[in-house]
Protein backbone atom coordinates (compact mmCIF):
# COMPACT_ATOMS: atom_id res chain seq x y z
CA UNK A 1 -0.51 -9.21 4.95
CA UNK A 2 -2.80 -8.29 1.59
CA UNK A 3 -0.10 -7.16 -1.08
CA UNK A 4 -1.16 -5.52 -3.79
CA UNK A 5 1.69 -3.98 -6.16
CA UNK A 6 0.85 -1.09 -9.04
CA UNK A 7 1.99 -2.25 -12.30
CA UNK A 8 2.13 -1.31 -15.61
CA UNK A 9 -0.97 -2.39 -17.78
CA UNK A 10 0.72 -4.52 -19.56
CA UNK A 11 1.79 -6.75 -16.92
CA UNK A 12 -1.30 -7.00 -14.48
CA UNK A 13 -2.02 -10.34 -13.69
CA UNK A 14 -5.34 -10.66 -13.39
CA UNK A 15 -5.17 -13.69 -10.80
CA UNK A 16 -3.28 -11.36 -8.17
CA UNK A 17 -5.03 -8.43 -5.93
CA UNK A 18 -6.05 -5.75 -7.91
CA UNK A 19 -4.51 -1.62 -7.37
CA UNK A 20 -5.78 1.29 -9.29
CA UNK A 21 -4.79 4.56 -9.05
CA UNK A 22 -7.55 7.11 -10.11
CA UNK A 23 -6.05 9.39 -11.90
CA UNK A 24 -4.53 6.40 -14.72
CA UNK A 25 -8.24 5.44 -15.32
CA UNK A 26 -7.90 7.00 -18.49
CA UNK A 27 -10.05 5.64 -20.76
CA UNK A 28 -12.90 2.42 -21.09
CA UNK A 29 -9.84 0.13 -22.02
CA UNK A 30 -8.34 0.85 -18.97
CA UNK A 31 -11.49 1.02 -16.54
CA UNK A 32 -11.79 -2.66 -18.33
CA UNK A 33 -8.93 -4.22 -17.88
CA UNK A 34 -8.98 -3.30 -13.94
CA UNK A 35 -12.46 -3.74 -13.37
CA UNK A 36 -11.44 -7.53 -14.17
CA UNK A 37 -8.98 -7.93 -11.25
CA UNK A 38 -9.40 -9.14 -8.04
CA UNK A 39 -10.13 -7.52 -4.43
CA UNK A 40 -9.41 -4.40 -6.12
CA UNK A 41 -8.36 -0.82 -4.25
CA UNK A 42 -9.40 2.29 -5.95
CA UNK A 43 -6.65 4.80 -4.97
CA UNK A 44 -7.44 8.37 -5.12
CA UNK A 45 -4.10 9.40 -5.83
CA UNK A 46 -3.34 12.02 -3.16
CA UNK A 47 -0.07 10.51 -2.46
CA UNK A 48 0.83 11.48 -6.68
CA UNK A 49 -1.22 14.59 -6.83
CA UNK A 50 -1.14 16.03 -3.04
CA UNK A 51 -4.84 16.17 -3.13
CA UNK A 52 -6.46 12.80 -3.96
CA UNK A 53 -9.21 12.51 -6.56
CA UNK A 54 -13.12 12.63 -4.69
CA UNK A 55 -16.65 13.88 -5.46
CA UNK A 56 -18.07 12.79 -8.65
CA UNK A 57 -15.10 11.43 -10.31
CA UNK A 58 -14.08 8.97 -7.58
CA UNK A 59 -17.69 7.98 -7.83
CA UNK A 60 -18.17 7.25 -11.32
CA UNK A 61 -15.03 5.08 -11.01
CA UNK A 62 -16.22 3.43 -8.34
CA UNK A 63 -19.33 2.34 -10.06
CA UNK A 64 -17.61 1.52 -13.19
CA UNK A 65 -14.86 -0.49 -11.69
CA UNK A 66 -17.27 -1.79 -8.21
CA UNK A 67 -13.59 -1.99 -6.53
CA UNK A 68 -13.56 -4.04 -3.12
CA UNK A 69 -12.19 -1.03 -1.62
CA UNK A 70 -12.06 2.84 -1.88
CA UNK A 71 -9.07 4.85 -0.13
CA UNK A 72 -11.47 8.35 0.22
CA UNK A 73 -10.06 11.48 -0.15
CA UNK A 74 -7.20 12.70 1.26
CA UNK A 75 -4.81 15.69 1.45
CA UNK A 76 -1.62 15.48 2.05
CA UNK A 77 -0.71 16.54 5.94
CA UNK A 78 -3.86 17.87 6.28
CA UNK A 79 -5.84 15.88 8.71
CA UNK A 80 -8.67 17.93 9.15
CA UNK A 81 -9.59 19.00 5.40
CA UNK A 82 -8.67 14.58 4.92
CA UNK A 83 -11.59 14.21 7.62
CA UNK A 84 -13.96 16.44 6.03
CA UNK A 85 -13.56 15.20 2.58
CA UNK A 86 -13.77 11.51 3.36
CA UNK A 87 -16.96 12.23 5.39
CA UNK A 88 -18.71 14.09 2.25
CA UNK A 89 -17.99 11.74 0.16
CA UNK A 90 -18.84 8.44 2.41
CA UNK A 91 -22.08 10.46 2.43
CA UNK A 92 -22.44 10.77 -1.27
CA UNK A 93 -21.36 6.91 -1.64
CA UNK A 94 -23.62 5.48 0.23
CA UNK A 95 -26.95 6.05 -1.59
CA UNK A 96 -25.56 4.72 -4.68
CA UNK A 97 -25.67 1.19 -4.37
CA UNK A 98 -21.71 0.80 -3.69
CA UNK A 99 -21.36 -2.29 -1.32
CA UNK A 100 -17.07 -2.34 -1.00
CA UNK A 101 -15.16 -0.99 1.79
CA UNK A 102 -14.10 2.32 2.39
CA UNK A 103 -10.56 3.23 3.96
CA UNK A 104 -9.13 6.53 5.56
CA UNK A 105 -5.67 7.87 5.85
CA UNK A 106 -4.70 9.60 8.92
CA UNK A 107 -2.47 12.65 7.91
CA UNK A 108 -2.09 14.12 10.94
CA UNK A 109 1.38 15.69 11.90
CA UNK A 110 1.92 15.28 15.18
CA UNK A 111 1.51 12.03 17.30
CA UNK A 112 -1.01 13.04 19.59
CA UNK A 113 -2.72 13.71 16.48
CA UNK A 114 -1.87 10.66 14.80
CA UNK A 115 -3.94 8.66 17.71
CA UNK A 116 -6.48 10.97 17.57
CA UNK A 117 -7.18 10.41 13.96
CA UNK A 118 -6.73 6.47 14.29
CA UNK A 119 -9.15 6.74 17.55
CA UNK A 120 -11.95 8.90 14.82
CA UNK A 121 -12.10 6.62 11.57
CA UNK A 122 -11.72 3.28 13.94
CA UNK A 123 -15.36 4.75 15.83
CA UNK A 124 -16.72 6.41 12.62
CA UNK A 125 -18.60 3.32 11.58
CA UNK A 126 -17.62 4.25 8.02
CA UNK A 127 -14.03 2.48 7.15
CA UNK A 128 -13.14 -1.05 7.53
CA UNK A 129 -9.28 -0.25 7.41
CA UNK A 130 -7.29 3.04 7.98
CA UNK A 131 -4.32 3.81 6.02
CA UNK A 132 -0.73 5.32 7.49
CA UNK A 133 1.39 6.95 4.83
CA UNK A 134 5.29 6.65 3.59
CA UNK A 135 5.94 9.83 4.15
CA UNK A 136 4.72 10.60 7.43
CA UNK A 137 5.69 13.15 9.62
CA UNK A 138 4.54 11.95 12.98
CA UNK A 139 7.65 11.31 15.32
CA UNK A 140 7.81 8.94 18.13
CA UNK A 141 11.49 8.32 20.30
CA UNK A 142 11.50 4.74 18.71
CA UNK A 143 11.94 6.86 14.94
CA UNK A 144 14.69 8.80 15.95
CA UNK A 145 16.77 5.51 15.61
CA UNK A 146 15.65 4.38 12.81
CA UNK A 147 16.52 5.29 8.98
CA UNK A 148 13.96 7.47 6.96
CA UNK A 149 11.10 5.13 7.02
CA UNK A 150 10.94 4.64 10.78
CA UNK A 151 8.89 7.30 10.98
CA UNK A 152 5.61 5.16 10.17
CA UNK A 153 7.35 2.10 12.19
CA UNK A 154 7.85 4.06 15.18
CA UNK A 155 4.28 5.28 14.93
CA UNK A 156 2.40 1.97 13.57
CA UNK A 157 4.16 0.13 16.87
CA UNK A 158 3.61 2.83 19.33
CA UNK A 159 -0.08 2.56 17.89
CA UNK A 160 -0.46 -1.05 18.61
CA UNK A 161 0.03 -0.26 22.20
CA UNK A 162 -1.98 2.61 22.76
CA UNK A 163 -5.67 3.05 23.93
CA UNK A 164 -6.42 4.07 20.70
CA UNK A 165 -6.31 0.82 19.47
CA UNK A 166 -6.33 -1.41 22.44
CA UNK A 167 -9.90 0.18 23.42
CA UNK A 168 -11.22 0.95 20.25
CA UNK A 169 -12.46 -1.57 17.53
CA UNK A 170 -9.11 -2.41 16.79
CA UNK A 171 -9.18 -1.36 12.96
CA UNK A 172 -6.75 -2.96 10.69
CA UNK A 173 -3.95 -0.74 8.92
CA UNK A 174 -3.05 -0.59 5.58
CA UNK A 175 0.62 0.77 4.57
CA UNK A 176 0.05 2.80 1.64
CA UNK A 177 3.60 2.81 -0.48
CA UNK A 178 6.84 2.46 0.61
CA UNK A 179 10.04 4.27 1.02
CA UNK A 180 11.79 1.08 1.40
CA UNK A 181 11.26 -2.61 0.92
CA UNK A 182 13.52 -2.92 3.91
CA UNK A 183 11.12 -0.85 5.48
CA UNK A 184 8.50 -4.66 5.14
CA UNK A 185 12.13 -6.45 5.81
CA UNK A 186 11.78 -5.32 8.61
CA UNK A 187 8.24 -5.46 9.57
CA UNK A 188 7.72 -9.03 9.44
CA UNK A 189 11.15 -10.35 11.28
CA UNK A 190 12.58 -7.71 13.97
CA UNK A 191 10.70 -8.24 17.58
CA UNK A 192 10.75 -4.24 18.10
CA UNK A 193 7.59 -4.17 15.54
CA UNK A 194 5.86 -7.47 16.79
CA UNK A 195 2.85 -5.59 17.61
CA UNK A 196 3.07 -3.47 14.79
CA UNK A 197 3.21 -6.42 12.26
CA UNK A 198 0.21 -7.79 13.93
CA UNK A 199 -2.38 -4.49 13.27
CA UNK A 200 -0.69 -3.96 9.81
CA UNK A 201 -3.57 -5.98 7.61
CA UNK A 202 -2.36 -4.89 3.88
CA UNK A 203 0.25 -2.68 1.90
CA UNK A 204 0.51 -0.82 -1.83
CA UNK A 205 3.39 -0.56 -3.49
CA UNK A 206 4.49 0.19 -7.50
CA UNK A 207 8.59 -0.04 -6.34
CA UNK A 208 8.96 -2.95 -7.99
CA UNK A 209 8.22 -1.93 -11.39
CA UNK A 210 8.83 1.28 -10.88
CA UNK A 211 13.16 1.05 -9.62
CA UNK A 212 15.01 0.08 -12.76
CA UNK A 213 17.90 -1.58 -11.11
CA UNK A 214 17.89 -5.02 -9.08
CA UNK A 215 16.95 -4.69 -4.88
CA UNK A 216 19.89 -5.94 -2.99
CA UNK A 217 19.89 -8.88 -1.41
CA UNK A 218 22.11 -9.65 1.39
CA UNK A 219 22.19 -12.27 4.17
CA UNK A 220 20.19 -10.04 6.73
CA UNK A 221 18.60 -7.56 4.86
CA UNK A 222 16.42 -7.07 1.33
CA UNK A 223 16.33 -3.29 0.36
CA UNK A 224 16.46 -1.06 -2.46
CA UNK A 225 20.15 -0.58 -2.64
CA UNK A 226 20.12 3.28 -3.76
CA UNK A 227 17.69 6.66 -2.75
CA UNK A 228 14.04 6.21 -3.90
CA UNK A 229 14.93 8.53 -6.84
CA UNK A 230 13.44 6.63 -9.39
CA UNK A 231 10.74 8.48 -11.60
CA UNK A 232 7.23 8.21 -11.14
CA UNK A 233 6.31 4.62 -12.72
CA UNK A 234 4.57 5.04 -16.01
CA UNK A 235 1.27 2.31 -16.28
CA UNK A 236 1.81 2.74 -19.95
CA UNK A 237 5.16 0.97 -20.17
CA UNK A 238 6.47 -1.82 -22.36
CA UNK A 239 9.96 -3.12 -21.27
CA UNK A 240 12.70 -4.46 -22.78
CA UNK A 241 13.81 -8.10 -21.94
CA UNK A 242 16.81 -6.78 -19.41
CA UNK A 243 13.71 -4.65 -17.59
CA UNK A 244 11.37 -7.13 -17.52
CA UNK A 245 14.34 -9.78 -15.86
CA UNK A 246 14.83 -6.71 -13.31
CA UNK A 247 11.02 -6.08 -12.85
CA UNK A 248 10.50 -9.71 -11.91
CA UNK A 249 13.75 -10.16 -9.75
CA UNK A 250 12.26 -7.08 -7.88
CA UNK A 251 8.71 -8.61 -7.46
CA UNK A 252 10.42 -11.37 -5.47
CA UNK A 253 12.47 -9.84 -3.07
CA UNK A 254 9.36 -7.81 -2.16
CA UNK A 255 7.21 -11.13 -1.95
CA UNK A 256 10.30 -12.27 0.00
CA UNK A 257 10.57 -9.56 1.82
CA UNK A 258 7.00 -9.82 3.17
CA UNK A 259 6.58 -13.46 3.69
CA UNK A 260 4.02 -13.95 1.61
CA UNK A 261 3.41 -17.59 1.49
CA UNK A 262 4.91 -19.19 -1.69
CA UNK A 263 2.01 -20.94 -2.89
CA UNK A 264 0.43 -16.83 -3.48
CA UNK A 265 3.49 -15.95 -5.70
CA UNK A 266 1.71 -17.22 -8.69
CA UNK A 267 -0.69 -14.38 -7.91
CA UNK A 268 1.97 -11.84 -8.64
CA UNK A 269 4.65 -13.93 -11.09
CA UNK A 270 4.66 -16.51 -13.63
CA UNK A 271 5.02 -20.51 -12.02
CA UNK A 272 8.40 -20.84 -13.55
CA UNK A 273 9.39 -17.15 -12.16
CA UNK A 274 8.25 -18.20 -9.44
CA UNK A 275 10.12 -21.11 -8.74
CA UNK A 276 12.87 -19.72 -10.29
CA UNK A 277 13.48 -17.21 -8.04
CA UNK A 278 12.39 -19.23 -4.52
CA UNK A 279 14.23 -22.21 -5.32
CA UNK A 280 16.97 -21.93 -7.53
CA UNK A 281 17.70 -17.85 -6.40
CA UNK A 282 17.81 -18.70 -2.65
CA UNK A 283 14.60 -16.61 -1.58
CA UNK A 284 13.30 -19.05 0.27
CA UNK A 285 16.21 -18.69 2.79
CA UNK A 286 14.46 -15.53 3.96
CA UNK A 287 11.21 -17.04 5.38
């Protein structure tokens, strides 16, 4: 799995996977220091704004910051009006010279839906990955046991077994955000989401820099340890020392969390934070 975590300006590595939310490109500093990064997304912030950013806007970004990869417009639990707009403006993009990759986000409502969305972007011939969002509201029997994320669980694994994507082109997914690192805990280690885990191809995320206390590690689990109640995370942000220890602690667990292979955390943390926290914190016990 591709991670790419949101954070704050001032602490972008510029080695790691690149994430940029359209509506913070607020200036040529900024545009600069993300057009430097690596594989970057271009986000077009419907998740933040309920109505992502699109038409000439999310172009001019996109040929400022020539991103690897464009999420198109979306609305939020509108699958139709999310359909139309990423179609216009595929169709604007493609006479400009742009040569990334354009993903979709299904946000249909219902599950039939849900397929039927997957089963349109993954024939389109437009998007090389489709996105599936925290906050879902498609419901499967498989989500009904599962705490508040299991909504895009029960959906990604039912998904991985249906004709949609068994006799389609077999599109990857990408998780966009998270309602709970236990949520990608999960994922990668319990054998009800095997298939799921194997169609899930990347995943966004600004939780670690964004909580302000330390995730919880126990002997089974890595999660949050309290509601998602934390305030939107603020790309301008300095933090203090205390912050920063909690910021990095955070980044961990979630590379943890994901098995990402340990010679990548230098992509997201400092050598010595890195060894740090897989040796001498225990993390490593987790793969």
């Amino acid at each position: 799995m591709d991670l790419y975590l949101g954070s704050p300006h001032r602490y972008i590595k510029r080695v790691g996977l690149g994430y940029a939310l359209s509506h913070e490109m607020d200036g040529n500093t900024t545009i600069e220091i993300y057009k430097s990064l690596n594989r970057l997304i271009l986000d077009n912030g419907a998740d933040e704004l309920g109505e992502g950013q699109g038409g000439f806007r999310l172009a001019y970004l996109a040929g400022k910051l020539n991103p690897d990869w464009i999420i198109l417009p979306d609305v939020l639990h509108k699958d139709k009006k999310t359909r139309q707009r990423g179609i216009d403006f595929y169709s604007q993009m493609i006479d400009t010279g742009y040569t990334g990759k354009f993903m979709s986000v299904i946000q249909a409502k219902t599950l039939e839906k849900g397929l039927g969305s997957y089963a349109f972007w993954d024939s389109s011939g437009i998007v090389s990955r489709i996105g599936v969002t925290y906050d879902t509201m498609i419901e499967t029997e498989l989500a009904k046991e599962l705490p508040s994320y299991g909504k895009r669980l029960g959906f990604l694994e039912y998904l991985a077994n249906s004709s949609a994507y068994t006799n389609g082109n077999g599109t990857g997914i990408h998780m966009l955000g998270t309602l709970d690192v236990e949520e990608l805990y999960y994922l990668k280690r319990d054998h009800y989401f095997e298939n799921a885990n194997r169609i899930v191809e990347s995943h966004d995320t600004t939780a670690p820099y964004a909580c302000n206390t330390h995730f919880e590690v126990e002997e089974e689990c890595i999660r949050f340890g309290r509601a998602k109640d934390w305030p939107r995370l603020n790309f301008n942000a300095t933090f203090s020392m205390e912050r920063e220890e909690t910021m990095h602690w955070n980044v961990a667990c979630y590379l943890a969390a994901c098995k990402i292979p340990f010679e990548k955390w230098d992509q997201y943390l400092s050598p010595a934070n890195a060894t740090y926290y897989y040796d001498d914190k225990g993390l490593s016990a987790y793969y």
